[in-house]
N, C-alpha and C. Protein backbone atom coordinates (compact mmCIF):
# COMPACT_ATOMS: atom_id res chain seq x y z
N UNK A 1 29.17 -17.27 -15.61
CA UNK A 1 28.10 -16.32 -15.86
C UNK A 1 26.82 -16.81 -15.18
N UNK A 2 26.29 -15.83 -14.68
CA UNK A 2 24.72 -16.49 -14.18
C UNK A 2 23.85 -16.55 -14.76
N UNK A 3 22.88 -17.65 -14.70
CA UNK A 3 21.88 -17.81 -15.25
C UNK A 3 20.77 -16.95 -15.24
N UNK A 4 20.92 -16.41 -13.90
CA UNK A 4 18.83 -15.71 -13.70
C UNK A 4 19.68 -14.71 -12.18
N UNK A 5 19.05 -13.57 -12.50
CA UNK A 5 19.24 -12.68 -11.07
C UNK A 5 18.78 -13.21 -10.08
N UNK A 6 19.17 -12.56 -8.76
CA UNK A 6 18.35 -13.13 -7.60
C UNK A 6 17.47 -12.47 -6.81
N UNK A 7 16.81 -12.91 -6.36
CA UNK A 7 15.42 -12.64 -6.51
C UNK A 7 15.50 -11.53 -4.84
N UNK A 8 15.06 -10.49 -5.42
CA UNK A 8 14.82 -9.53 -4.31
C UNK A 8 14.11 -9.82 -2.76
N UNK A 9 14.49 -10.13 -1.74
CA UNK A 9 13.77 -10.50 -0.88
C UNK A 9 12.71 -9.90 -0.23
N UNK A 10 13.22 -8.48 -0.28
CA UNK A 10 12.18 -7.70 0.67
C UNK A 10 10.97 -7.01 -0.26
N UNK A 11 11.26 -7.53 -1.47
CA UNK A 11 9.87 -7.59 -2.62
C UNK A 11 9.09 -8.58 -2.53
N UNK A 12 9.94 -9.79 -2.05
CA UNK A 12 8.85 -10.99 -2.27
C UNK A 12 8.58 -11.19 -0.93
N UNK A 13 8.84 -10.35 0.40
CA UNK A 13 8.06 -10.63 1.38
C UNK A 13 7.03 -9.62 1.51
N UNK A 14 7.01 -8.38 0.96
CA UNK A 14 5.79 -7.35 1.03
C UNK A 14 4.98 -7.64 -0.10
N UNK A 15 4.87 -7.86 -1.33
CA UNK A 15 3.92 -8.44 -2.52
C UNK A 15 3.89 -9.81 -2.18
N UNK A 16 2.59 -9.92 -3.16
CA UNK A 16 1.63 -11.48 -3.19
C UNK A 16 0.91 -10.84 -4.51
N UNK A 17 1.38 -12.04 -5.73
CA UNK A 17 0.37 -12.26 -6.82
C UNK A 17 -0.03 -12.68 -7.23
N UNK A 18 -1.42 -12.57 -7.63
CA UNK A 18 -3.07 -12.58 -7.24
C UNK A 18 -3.30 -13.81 -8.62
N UNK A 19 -4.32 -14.00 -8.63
CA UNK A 19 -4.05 -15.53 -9.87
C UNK A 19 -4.49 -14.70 -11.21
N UNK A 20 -4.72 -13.35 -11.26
CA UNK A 20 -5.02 -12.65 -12.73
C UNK A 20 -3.98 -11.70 -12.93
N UNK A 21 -2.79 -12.01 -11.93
CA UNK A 21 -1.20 -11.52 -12.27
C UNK A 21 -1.27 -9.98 -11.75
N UNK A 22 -1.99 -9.76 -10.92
CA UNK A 22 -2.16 -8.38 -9.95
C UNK A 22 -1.31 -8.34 -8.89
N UNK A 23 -0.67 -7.11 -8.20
CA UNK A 23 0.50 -7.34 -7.02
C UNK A 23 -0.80 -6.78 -5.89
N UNK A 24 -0.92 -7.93 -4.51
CA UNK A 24 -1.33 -7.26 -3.43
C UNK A 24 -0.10 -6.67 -2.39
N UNK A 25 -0.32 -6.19 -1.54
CA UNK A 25 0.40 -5.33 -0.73
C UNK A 25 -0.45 -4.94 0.77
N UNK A 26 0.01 -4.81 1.88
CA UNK A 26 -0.23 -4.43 2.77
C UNK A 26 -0.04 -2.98 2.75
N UNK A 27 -1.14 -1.97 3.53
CA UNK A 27 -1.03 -0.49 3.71
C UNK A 27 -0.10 -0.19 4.51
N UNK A 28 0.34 1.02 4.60
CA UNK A 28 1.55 1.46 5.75
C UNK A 28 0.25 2.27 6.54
N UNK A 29 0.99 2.81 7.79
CA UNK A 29 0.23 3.39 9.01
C UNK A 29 -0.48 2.69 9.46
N UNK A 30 -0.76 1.58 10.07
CA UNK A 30 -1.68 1.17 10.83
C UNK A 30 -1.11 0.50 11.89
N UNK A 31 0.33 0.98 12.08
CA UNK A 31 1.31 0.06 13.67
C UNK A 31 1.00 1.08 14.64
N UNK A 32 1.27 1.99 14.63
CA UNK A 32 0.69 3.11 15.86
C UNK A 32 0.49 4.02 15.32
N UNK A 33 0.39 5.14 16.47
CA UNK A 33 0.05 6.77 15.84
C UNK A 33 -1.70 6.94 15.22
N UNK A 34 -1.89 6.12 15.57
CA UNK A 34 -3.33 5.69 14.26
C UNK A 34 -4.71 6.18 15.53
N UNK A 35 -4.54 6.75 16.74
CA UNK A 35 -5.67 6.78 17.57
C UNK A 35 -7.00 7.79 16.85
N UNK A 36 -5.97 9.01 16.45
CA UNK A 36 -6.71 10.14 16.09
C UNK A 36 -7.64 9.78 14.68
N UNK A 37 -7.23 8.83 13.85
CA UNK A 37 -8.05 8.48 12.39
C UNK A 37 -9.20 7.96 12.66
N UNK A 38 -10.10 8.81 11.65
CA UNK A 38 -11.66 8.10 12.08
C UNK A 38 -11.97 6.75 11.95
N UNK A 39 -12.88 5.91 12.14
CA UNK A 39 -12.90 4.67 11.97
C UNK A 39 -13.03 4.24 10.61
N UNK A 40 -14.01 5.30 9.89
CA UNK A 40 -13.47 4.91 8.26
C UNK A 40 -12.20 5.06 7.96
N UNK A 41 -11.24 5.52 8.63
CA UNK A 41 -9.61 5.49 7.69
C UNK A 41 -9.06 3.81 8.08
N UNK A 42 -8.91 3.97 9.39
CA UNK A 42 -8.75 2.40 10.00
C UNK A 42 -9.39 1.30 9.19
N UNK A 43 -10.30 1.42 8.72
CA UNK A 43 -10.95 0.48 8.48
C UNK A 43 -10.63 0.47 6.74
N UNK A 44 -10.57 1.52 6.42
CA UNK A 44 -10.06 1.42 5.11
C UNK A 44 -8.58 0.63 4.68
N UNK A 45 -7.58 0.88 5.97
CA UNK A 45 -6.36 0.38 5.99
C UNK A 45 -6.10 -0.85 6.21
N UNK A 46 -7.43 -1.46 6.77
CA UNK A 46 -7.60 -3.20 6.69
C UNK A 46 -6.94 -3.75 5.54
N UNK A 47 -8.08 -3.51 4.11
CA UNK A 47 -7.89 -3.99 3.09
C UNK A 47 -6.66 -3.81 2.21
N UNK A 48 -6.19 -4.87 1.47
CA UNK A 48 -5.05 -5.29 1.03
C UNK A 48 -4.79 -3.97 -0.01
N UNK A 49 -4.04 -2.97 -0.23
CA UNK A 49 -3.56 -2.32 -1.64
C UNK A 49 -3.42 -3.19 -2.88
N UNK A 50 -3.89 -2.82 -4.40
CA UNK A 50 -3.65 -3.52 -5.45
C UNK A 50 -2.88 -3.07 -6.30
N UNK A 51 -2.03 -3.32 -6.75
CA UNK A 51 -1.10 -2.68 -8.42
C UNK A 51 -1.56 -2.83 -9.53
N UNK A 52 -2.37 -2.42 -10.14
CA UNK A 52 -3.04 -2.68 -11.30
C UNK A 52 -2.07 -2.08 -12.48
N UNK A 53 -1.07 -1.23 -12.40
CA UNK A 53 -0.27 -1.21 -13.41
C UNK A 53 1.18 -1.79 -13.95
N UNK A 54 1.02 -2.06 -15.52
CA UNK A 54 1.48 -3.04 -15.97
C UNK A 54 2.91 -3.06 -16.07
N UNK A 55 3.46 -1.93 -16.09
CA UNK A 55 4.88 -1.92 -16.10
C UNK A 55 5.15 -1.62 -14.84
N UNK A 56 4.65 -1.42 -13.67
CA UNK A 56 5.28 -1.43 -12.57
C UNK A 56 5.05 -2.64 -11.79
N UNK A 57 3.84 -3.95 -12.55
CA UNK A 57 4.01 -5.05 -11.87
C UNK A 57 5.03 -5.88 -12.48
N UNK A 58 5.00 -5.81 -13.76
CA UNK A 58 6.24 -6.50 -14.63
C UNK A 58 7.40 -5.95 -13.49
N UNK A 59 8.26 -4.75 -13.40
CA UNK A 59 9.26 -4.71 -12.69
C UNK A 59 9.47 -5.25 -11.26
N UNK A 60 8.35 -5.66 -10.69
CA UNK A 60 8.39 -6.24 -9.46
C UNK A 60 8.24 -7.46 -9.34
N UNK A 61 7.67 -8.66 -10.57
CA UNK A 61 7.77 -9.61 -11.07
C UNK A 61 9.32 -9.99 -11.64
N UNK A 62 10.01 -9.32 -11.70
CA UNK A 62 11.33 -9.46 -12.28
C UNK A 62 12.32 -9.36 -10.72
N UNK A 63 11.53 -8.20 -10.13
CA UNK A 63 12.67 -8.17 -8.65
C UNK A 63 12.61 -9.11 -7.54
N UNK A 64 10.87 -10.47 -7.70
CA UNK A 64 10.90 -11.35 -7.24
C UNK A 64 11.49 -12.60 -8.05
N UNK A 65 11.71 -12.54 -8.91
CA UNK A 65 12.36 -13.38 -10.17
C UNK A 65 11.47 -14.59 -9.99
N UNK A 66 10.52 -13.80 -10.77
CA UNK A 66 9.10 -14.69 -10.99
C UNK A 66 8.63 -14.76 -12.68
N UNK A 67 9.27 -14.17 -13.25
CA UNK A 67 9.07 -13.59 -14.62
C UNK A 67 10.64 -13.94 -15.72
């Protein structure tokens, strides 16, 4: 029998969590196609996405088998 699931990979290479137990994330759209977006969208897509909710970071804490 196993001890502990294994740990989802392609969860724990797109999330990173934060030291107050928050999931960061990288935005999608910003590899191409992106000429026509004003510079506020671009620039908005810099910054990291956050998960601030609790049962959907718990489940992704479990699919990195961090929890």
């Amino acid at each position: 029998m196993a001890k502990h699931n294994k740990t989802n990979k392609s969860v724990k290479k797109r999330f990173r969590v934060t030291g107050t137990g928050k999931l960061k994330h990288g935005k999608c759209g910003k590899r191409h196609l992106n000429a026509h977006f004003t510079a506020k969208r671009r620039r908005q897509l810099r910054n990291a996405g956050v998960i601030v909710n609790t049962q959907i970071t718990f489940k992704y804490l479990i699919a990195m088998n961090m929890q």
